[in-house]
C-alpha atoms as a PDB file:
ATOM      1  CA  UNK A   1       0.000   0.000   0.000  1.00  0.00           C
ATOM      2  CA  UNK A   2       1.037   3.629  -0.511  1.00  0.00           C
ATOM      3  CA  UNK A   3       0.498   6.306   2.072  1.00  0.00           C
ATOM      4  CA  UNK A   4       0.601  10.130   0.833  1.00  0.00           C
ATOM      5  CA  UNK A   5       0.088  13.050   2.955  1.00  0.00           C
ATOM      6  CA  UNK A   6      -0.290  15.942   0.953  1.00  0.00           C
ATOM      7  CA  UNK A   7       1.700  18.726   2.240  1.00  0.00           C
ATOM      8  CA  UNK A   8       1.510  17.550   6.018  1.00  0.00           C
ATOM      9  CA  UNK A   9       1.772  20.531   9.207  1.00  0.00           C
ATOM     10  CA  UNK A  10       2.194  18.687  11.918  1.00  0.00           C
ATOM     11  CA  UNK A  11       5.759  16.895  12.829  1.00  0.00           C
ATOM     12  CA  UNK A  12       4.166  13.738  15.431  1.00  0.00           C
ATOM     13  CA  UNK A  13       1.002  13.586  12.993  1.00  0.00           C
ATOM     14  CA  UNK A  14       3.805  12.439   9.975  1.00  0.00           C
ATOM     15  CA  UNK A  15       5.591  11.166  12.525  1.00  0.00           C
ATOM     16  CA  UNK A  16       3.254   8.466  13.861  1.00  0.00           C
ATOM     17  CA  UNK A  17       2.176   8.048   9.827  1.00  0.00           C
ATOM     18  CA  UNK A  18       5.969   6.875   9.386  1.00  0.00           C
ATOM     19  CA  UNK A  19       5.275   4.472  12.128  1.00  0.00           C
ATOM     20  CA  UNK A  20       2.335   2.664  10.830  1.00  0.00           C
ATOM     21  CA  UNK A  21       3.847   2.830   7.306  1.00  0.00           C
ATOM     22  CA  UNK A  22       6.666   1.016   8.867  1.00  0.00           C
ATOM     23  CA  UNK A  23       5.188  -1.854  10.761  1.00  0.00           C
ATOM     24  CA  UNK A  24       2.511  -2.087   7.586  1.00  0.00           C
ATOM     25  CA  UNK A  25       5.088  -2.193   4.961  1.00  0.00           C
ATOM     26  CA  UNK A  26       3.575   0.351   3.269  1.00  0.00           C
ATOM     27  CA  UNK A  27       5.029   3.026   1.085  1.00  0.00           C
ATOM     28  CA  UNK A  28       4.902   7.200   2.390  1.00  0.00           C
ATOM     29  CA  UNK A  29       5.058  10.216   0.243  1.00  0.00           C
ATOM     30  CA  UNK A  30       5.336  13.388   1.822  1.00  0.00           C
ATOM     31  CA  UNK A  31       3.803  16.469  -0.657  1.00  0.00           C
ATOM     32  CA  UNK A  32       5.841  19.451   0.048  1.00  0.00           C
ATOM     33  CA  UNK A  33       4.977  22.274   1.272  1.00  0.00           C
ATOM     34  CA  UNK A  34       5.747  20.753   4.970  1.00  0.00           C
ATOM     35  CA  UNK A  35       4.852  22.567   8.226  1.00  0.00           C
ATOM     36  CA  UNK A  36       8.139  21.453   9.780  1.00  0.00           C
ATOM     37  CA  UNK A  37      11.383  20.333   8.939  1.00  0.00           C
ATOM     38  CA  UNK A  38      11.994  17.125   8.234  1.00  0.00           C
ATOM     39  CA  UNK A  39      14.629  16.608  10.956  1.00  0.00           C
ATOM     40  CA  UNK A  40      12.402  18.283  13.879  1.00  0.00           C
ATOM     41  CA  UNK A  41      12.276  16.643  17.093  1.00  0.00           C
ATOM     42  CA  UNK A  42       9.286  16.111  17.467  1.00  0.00           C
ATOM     43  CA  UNK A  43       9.162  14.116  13.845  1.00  0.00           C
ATOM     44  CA  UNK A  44      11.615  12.092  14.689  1.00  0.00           C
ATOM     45  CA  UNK A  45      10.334  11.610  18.324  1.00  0.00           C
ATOM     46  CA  UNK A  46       6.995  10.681  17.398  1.00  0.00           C
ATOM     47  CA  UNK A  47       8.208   8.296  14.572  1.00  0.00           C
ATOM     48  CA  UNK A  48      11.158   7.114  17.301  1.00  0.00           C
ATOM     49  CA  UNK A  49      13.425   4.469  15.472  1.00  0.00           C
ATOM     50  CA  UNK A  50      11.293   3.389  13.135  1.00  0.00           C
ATOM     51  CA  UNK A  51      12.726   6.444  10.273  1.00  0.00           C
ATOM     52  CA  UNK A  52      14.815   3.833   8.857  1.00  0.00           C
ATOM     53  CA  UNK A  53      12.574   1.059   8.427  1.00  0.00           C
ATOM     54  CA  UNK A  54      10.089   2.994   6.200  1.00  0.00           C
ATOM     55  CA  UNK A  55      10.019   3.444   2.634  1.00  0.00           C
ATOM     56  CA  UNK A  56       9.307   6.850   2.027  1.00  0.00           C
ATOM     57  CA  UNK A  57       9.616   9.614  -0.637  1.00  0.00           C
ATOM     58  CA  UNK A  58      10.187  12.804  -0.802  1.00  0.00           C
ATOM     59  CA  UNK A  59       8.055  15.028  -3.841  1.00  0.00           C
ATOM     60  CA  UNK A  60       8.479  18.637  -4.626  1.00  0.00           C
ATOM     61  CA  UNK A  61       4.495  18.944  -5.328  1.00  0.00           C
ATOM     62  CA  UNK A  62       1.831  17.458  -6.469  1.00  0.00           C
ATOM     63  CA  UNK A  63       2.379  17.862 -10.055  1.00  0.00           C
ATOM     64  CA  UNK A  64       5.796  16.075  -9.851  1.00  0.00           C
ATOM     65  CA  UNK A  65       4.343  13.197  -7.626  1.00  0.00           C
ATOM     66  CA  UNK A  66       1.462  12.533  -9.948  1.00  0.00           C
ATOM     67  CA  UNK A  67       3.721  12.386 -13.306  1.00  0.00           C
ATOM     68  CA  UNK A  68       5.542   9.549 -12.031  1.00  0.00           C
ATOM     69  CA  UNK A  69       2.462   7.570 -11.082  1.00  0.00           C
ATOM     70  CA  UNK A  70       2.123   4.049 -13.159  1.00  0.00           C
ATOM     71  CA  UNK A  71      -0.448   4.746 -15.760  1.00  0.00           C
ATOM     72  CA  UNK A  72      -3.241   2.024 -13.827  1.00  0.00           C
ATOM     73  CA  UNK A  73      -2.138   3.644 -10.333  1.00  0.00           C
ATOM     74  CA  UNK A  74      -5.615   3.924  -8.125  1.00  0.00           C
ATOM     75  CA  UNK A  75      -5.746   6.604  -5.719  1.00  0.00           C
ATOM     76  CA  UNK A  76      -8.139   7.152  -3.140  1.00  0.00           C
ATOM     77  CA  UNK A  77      -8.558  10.987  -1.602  1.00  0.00           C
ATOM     78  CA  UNK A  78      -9.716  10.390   1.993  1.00  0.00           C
ATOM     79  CA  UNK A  79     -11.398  13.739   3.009  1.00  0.00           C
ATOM     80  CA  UNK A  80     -14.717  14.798   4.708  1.00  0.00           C
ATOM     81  CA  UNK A  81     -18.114  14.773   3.328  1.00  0.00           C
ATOM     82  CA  UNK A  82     -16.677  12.239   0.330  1.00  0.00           C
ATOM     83  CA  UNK A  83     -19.635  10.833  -1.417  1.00  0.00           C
ATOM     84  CA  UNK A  84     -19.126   7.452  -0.542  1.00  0.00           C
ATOM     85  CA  UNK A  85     -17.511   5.756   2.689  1.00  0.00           C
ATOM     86  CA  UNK A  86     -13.738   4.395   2.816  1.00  0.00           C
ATOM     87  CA  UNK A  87     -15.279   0.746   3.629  1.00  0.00           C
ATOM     88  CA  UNK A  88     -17.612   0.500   0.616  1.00  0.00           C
ATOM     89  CA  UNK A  89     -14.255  -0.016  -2.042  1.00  0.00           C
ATOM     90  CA  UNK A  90     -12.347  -2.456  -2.669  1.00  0.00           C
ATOM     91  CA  UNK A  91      -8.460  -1.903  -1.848  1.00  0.00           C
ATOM     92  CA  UNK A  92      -5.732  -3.229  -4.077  1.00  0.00           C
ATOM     93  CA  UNK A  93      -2.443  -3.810  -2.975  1.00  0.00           C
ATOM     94  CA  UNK A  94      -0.618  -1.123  -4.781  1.00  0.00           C
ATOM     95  CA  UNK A  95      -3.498   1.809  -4.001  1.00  0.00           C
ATOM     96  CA  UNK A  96      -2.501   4.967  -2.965  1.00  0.00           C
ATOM     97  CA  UNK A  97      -4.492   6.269   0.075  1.00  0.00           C
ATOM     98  CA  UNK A  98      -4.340  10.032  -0.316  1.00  0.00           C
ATOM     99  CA  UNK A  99      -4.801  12.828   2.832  1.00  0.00           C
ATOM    100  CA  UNK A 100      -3.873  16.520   3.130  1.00  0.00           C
ATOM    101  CA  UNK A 101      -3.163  19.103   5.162  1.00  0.00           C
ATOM    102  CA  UNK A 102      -4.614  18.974   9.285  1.00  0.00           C
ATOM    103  CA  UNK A 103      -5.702  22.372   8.823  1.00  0.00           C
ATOM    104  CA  UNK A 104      -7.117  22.552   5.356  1.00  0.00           C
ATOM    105  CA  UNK A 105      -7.571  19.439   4.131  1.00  0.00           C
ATOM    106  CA  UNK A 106      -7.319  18.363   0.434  1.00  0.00           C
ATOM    107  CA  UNK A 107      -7.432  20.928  -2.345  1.00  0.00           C
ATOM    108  CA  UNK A 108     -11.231  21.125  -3.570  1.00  0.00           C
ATOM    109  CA  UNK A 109      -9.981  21.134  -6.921  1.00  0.00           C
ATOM    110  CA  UNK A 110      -8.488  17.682  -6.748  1.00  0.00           C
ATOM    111  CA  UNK A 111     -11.397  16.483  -5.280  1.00  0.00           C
ATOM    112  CA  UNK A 112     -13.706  17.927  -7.715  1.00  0.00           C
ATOM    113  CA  UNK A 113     -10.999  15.929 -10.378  1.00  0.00           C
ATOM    114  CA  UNK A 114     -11.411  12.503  -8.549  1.00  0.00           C
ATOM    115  CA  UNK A 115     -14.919  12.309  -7.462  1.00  0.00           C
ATOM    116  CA  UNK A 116     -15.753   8.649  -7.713  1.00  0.00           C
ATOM    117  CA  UNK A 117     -12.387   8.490  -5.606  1.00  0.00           C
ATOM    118  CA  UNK A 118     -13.544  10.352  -2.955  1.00  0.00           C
ATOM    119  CA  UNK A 119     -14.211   8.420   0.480  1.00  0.00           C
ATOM    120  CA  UNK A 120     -15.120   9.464   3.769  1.00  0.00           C
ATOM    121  CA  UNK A 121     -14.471   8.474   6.933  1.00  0.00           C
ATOM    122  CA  UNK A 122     -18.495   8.284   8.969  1.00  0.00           C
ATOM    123  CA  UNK A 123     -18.343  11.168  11.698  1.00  0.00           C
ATOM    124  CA  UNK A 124     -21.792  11.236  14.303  1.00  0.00           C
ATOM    125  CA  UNK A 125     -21.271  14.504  16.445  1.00  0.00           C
ATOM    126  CA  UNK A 126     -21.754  17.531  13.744  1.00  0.00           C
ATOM    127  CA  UNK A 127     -19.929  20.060  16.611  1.00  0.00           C
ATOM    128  CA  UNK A 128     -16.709  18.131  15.638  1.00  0.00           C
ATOM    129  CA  UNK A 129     -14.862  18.839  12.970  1.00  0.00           C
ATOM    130  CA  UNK A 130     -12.507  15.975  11.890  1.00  0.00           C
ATOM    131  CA  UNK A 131     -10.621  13.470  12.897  1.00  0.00           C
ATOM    132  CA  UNK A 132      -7.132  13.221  13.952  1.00  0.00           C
ATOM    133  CA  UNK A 133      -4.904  12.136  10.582  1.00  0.00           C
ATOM    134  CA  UNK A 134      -2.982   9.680  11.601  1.00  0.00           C
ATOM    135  CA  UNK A 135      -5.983   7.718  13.172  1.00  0.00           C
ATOM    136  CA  UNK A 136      -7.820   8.362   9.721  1.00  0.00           C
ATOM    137  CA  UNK A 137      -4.890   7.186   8.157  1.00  0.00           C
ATOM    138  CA  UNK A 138      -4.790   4.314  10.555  1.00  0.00           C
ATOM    139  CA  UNK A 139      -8.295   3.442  10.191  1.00  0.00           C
ATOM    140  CA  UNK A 140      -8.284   3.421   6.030  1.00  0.00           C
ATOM    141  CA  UNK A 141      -5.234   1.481   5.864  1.00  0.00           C
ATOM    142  CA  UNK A 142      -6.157  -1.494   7.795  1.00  0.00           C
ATOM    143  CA  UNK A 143      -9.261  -1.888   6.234  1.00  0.00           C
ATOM    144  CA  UNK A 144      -7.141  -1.796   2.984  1.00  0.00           C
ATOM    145  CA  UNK A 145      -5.093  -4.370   4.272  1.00  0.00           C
ATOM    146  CA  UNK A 146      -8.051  -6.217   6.010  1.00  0.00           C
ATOM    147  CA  UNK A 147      -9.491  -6.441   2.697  1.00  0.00           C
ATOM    148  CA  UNK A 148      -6.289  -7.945   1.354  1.00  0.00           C
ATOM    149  CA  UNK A 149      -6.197 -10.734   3.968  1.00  0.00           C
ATOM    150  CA  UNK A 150      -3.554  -8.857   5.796  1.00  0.00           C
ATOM    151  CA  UNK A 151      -0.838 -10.097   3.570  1.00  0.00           C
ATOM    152  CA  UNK A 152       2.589 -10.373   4.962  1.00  0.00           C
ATOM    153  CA  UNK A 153       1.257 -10.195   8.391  1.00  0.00           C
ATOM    154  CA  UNK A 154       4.081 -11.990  11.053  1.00  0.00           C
END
């Protein structure tokens, strides 16, 4: 699986992403513009020693992470009010589960792009406004990997 947060703000938010990535196996891109540097404390506190058992990537912007996409490459752009919910798809194993900024969110343009590949994650109290992001991205990627049987699982 392939993890991108889209221009991330938060150092232990990417942080803890890095984690799961690394115990999942899965793949992170990080979408510059970042809210931190990548060698603040608290990103490398929050993702502890697991830095150097991930597979991550570094991109520019979107434009340059979305030319080097394989041509079949399926993304999925997890943001509120998404017309239908993350567990109604079906994951593949090389998707790429998409979330921006903690602040803003996705850009609305991308979404209007990629509406069929919109999801949401099901909210019930409408005073609160979203979830944290690296329980959303917790939450979508082990359904993914649910889905898949949990391959590789030890």
């Amino acid at each position: 699986m392939n993890i991108v947060l889209v221009e991330p703000e938060i150092p232990p938010n990417t942080g803890n992403v890095a984690r799961l990535c690394a115990v999942t196996n899965s793949t992170l891109h990080l979408i510059e513009p970042f809210g931190f540097k990548l060698d603040d404390a608290s990103l490398k506190r929050a993702g502890m020693d697991y830095w150097q058992q991930v597979r991550w990537q570094r991109w520019p912007g979107w434009r340059a992470f979305a030319d080097q996409l394989p041509h079949a490459a399926r993304l999925w752009f997890i943001e509120s009010d998404g017309p239908q919910k993350y567990s109604d798809v079906v994951y593949g194993p090389d998707d790429y589960l998409v979330f921006g900024r903690e602040t803003a969110g996705l850009p609305q343009a991308l979404l209007a792009e990629n509406p069929t590949c919109w999801l949401r994650l099901p909210m019930f109290n409408p005073a609160s406004r979203s979830l944290n992001l690296s329980n959303c991205v917790a939450l979508v990627l082990y359904e993914a990997l649910r889905q898949q049987g949990f391959p590789g699982e030890i």
